[in-house]
Protein backbone atom coordinates (compact mmCIF):
# COMPACT_ATOMS: atom_id res chain seq x y z
CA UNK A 1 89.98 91.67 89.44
CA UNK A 2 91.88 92.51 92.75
CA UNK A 3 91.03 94.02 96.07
CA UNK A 4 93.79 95.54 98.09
CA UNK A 5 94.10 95.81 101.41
CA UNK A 6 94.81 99.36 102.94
CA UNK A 7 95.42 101.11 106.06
CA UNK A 8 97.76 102.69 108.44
CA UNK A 9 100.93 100.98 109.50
CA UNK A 10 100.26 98.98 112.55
CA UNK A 11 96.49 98.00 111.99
CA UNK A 12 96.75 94.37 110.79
CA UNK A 13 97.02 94.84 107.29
CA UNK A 14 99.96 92.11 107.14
CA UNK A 15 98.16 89.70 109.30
CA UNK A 16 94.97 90.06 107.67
CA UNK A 17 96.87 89.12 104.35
CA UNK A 18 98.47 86.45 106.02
CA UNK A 19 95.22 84.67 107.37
CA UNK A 20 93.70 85.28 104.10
CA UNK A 21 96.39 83.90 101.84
CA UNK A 22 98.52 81.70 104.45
CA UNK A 23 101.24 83.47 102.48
CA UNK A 24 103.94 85.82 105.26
CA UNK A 25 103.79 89.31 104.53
CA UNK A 26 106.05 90.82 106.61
CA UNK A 27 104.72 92.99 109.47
CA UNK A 28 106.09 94.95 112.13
CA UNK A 29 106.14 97.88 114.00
CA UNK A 30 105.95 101.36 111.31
CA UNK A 31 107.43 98.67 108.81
CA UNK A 32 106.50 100.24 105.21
CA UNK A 33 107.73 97.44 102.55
CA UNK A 34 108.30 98.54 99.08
CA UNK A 35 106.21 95.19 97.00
CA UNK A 36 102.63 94.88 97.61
CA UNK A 37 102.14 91.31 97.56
CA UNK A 38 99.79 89.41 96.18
CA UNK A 39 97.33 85.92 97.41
CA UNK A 40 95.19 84.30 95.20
CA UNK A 41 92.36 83.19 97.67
CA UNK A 42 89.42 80.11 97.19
CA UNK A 43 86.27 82.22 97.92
CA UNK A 44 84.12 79.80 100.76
CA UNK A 45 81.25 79.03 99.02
CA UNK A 46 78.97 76.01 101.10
CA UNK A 47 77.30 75.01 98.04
CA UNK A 48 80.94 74.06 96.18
CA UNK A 49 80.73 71.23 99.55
CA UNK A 50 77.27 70.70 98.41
CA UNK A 51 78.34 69.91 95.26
CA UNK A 52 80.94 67.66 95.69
CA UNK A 53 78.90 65.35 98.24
CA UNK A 54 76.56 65.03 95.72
CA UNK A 55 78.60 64.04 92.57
CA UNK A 56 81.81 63.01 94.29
CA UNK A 57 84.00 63.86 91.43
CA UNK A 58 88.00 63.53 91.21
CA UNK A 59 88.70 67.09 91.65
CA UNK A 60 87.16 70.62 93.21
CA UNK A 61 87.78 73.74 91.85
CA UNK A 62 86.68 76.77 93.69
CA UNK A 63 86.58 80.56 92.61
CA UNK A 64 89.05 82.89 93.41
CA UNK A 65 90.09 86.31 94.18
CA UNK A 66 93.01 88.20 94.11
CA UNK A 67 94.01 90.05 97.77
CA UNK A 68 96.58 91.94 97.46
CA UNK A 69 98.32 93.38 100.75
CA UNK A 70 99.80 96.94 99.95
CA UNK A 71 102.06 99.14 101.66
CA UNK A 72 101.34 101.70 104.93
CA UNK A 73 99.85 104.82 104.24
CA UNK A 74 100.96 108.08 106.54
CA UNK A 75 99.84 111.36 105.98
CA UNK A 76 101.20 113.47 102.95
CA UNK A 77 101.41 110.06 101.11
CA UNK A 78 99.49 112.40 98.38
CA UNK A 79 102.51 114.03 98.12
CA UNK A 80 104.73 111.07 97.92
CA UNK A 81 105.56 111.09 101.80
CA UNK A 82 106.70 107.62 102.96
CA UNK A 83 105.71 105.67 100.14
CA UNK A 84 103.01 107.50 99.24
CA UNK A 85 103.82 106.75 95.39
CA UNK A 86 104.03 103.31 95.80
CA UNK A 87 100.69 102.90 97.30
CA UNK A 88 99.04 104.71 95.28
CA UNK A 89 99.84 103.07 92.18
CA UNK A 90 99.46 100.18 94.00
CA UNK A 91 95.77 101.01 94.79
CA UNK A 92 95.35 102.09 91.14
CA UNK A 93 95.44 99.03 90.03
CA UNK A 94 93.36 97.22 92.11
CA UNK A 95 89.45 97.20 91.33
CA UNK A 96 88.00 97.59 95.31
CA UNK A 97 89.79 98.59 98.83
CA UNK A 98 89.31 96.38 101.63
CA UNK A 99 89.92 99.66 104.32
CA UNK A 100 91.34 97.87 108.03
CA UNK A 101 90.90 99.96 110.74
CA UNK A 102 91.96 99.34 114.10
CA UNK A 103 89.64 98.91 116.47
CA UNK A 104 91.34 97.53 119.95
CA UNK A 105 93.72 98.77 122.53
CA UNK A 106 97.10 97.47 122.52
CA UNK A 107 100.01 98.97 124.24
CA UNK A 108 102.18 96.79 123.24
CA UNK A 109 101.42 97.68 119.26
CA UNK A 110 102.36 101.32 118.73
CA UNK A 111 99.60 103.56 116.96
CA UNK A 112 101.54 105.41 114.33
CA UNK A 113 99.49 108.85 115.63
CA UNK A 114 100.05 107.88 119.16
CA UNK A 115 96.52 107.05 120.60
CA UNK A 116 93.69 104.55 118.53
CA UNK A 117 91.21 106.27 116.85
CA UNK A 118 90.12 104.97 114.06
CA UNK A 119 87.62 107.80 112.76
CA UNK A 120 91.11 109.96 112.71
CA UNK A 121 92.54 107.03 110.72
CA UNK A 122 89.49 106.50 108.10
CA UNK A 123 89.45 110.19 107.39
CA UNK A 124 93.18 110.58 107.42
CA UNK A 125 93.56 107.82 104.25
CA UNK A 126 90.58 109.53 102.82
CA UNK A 127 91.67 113.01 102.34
CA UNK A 128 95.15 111.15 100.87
CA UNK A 129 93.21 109.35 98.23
CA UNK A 130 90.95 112.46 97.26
CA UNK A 131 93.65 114.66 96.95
CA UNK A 132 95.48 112.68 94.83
CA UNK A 133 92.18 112.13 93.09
CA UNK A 134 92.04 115.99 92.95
CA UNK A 135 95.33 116.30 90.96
CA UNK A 136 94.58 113.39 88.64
CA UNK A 137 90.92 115.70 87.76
CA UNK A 138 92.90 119.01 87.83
CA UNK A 139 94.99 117.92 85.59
CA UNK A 140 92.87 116.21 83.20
CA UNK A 141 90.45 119.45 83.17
CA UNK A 142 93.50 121.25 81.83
CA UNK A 143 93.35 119.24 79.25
CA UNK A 144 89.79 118.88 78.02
CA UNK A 145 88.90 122.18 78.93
CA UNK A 146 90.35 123.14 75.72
CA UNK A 147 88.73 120.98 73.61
CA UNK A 148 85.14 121.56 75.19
CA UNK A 149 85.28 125.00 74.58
CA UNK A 150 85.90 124.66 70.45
CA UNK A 151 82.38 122.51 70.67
CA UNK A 152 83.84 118.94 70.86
CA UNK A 153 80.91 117.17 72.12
CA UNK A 154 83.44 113.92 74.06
CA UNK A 155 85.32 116.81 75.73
CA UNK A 156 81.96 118.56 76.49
CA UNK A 157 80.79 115.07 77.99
CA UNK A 158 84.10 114.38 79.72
CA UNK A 159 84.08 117.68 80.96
CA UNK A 160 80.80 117.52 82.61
CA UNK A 161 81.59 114.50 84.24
CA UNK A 162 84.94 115.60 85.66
CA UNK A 163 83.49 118.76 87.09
CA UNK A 164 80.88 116.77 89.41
CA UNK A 165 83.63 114.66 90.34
CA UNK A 166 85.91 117.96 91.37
CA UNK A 167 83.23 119.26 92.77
CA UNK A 168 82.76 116.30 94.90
CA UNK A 169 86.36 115.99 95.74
CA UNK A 170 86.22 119.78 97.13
CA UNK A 171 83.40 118.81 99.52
CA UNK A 172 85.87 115.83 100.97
CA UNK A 173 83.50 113.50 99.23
CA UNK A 174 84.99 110.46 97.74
CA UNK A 175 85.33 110.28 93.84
CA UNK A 176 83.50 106.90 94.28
CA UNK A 177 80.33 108.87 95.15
CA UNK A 178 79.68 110.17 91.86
CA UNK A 179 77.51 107.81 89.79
CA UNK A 180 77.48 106.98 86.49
CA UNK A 181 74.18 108.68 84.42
CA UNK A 182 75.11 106.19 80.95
CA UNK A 183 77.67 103.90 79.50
CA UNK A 184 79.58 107.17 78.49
CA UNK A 185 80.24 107.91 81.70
CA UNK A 186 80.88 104.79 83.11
CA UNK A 187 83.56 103.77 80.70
CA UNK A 188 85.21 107.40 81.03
CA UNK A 189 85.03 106.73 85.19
CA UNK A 190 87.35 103.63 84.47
CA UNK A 191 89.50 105.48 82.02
CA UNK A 192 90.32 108.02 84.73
CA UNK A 193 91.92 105.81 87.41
CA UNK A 194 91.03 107.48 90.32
CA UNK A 195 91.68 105.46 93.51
CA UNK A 196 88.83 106.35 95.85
CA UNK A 197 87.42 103.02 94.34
CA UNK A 198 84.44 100.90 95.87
CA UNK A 199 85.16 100.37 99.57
CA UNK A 200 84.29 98.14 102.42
CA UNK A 201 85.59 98.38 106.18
CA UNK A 202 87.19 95.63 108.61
CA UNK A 203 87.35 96.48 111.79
CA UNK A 204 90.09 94.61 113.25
CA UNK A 205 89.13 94.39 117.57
CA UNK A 206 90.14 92.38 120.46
CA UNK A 207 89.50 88.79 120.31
CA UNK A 208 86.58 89.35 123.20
CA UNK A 209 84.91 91.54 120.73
CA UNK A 210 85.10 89.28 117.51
CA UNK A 211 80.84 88.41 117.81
CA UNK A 212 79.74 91.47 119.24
CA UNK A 213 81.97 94.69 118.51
CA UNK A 214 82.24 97.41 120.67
CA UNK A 215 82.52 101.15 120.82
CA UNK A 216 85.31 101.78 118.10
CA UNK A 217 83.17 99.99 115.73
CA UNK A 218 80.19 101.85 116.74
CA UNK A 219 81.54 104.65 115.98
CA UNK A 220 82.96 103.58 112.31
CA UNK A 221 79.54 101.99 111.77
CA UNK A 222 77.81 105.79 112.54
CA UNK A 223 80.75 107.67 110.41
CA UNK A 224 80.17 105.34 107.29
CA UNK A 225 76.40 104.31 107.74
CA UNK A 226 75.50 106.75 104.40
CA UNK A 227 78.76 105.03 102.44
CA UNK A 228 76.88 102.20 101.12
CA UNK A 229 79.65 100.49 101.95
CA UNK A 230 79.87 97.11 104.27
CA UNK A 231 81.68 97.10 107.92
CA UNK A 232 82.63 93.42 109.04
CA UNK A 233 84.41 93.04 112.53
CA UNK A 234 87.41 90.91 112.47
CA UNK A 235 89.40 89.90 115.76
CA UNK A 236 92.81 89.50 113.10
CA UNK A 237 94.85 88.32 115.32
CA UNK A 238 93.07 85.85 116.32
CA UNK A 239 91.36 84.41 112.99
CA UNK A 240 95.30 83.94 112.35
CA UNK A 241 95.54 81.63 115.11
CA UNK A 242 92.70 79.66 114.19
CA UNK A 243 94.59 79.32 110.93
CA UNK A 244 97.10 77.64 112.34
CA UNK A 245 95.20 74.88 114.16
CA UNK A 246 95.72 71.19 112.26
CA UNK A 247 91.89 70.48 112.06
CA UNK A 248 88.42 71.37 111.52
CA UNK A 249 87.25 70.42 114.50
CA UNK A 250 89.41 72.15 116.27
CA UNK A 251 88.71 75.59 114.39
CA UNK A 252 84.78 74.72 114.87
CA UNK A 253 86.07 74.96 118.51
CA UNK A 254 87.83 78.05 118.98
CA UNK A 255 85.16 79.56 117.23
CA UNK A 256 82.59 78.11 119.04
CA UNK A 257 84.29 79.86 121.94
CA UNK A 258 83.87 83.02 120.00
CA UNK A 259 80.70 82.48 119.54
CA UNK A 260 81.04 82.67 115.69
CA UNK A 261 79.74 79.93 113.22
CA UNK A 262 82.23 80.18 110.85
CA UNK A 263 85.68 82.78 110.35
CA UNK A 264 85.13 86.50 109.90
CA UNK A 265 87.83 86.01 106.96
CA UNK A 266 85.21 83.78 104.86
CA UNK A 267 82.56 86.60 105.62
CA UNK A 268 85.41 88.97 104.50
CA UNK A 269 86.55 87.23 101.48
CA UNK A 270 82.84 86.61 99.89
CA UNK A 271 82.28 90.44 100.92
CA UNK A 272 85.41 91.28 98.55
CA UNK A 273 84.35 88.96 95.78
CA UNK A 274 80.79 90.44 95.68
CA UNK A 275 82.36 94.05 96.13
CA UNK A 276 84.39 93.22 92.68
CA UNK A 277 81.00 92.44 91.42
CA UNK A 278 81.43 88.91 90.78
CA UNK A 279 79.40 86.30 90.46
CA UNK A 280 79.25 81.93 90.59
CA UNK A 281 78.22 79.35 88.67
CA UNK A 282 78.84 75.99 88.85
CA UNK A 283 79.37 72.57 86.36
CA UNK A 284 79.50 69.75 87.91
CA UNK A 285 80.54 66.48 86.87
CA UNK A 286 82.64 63.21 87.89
CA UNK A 287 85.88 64.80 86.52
CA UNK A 288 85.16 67.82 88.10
CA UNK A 289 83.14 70.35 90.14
CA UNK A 290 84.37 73.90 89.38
CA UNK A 291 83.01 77.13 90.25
CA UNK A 292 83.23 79.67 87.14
CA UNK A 293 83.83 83.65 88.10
CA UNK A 294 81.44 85.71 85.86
CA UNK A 295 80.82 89.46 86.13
CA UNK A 296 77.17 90.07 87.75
CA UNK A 297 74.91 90.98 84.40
CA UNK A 298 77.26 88.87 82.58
CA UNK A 299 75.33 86.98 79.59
CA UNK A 300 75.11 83.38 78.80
CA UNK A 301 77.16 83.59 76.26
CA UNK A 302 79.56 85.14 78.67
CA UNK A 303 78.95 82.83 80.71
CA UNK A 304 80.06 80.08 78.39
CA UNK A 305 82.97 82.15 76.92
CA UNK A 306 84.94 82.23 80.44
CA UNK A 307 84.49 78.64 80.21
CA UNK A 308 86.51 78.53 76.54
CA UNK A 309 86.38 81.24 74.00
CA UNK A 310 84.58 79.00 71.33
CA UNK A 311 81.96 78.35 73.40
CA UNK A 312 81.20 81.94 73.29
CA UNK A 313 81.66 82.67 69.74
CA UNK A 314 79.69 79.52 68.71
CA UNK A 315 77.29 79.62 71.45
CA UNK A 316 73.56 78.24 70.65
CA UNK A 317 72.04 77.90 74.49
CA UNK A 318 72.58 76.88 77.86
CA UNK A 319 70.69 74.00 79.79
CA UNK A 320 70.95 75.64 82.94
CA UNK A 321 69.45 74.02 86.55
CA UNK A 322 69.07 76.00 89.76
CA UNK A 323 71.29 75.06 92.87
CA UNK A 324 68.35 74.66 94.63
CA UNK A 325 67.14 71.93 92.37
CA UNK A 326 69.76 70.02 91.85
CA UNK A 327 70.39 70.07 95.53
CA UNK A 328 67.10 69.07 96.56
CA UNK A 329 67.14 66.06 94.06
CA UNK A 330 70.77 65.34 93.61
CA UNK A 331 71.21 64.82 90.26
CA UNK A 332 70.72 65.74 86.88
CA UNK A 333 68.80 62.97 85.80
CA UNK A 334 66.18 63.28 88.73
CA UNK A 335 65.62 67.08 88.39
CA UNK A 336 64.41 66.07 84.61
CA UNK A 337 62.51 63.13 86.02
CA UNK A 338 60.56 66.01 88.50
CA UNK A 339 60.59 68.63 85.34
CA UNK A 340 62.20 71.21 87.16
């Protein structure tokens, strides 16, 4: 499962990757690079730290997720302007967009439309992805259209579905807007590809507005606020600074100054991992504490199978304990002892 980070050139897409991944995208003024690259990146989880004070084992493992950090969009990228191809299959194959928008004033960081405005550049990457969307339903109605008509009740189904989708795509509405009614059309959403995928905003300000925002982010917070979709602010440039400090203490610091209580990019990255509908859970033992990625509605035996395939196949139950439990007590042995 991958997110992928997308947005106008100049907006802190690069950084953003870069702070996430402590990998070094290269950024730069209009700079459109031709591989999207990829971080693998240890979701924060406080109850991982919990965890390993409690059982002190040799080794942590934490849950991932996969960031990747694709190419600039400009308008006519539907087209293939720039490289409008490359980012689109790029964003095909990512599950969920992480959409930066810039939200400070910088005159030393050119804005690739001249001026920041980042309702202009949320609606300009929009009507790219739905019109590509567009073509992709277009031409698949072509298709099935045929079919439905000689009483083939998949095509019929297919059809249905596609035609709310058009319809939705003709009223600038993101394909992403059209839910599911059954497992029919759920699994035929997938099959289609289309890129205006599940969605949440960063709003990338000034370092003085990294607590409290300010009027750019008002006004993406009043253009999105019937999305469903998340909007976390994020002074980039500066949670890549704190990056670069040597210790904790010293990040606790600087964002202490900030008056944050932890880094906007662990808000971000838990925000991805829960847009990619994933889900924790934990074994724990003196070898190892490792956090385990399951789908949300996953099944025990799912559960189990993620862990090795056999234990899926041959699975009888789990002896499962809450978190809060085995927090509260710290350890197996005493949670039995209280019969939790």
């Amino acid at each position: 499962m991958k997110a992928g980070i997308v947005g106008l050139p100049n907006v802190g897409k690069s950084t953003l990757f870069n702070c996430l991944s402590n990998a070094k995208a290269q950024s730069a003024n209009f700079h459109l690079y031709y591989r999207a690259h990829i971080g693998v990146v240890n979701v924060p989880d406080p109850r991982i730290n919990r965890l390993e004070e409690l059982v002190k084992p040799e080794r942590v493992q934490m849950a991932t997720v996969d960031i990747v950090d694709i190419a600039g969009l400009v308008k006519g990228a539907s087209k293939g302007e720039g490289l409008g191809n490359q980012f689109l299959a790029n964003i095909r194959e990512c599950n969920a967009i992480i959409h930066v928008l810039r939200c400070f004033d910088n005159d030393n960081i050119i804005h690739v439309d001249g001026n920041v405005n980042p309702i202009r550049d949320k609606e300009t990457i929009d009507i790219e992805l739905q019109l590509k969307d567009l073509e992709t339903v277009e031409k698949r109605l072509e298709k099935v259209n045929r079919a439905a008509k000689t009483g083939n009740k998949e095509a019929q189904t297919e059809k249905t579905l596609l035609d709310r989708i058009r319809e939705n795509l003709l009223q600038a509405k993101s394909a992403r807007t059209v839910e599911p009614q059954n497992a029919d059309e759920e699994a035929l959403l997938e099959d289609f590809q289309l890129i205006t995928k599940p969605v949440l905003y960063v709003c990338n300000v000034d370092e003085d507005s990294a607590a409290t925002g300010n009027k750019y982010v008002d006004q993406v917070r009043e253009l999105v606020k019937d999305e469903n979709a998340e909007v976390i602010v994020l002074a980039v440039g500066t949670e890549a600074d704190i990056t670069e400090l040597e210790t904790y203490e010293e990040r606790q610091m600087f964002l202490e100054d900030l008056g944050l209580k932890e880094p906007g990019s662990a808000v971000l990255i838990r925000a991805a991992y829960k847009l990619l509908k994933q889900q924790t859970y934990f074994t724990a033992g003196v070898k190892e504490v490792r956090a385990w990625t399951i789908n949300i509605g996953d099944t025990a035996p799912k559960a189990a199978g993620v862990i090795h395939t056999d234990f899926e196949k041959g699975f009888i139950r789990a002896e499962v304990i809450a978190y809060e439990d085995f927090s509260n007590f710290g350890s197996e042995a005493k949670v039995k002892e209280a019969g939790s």
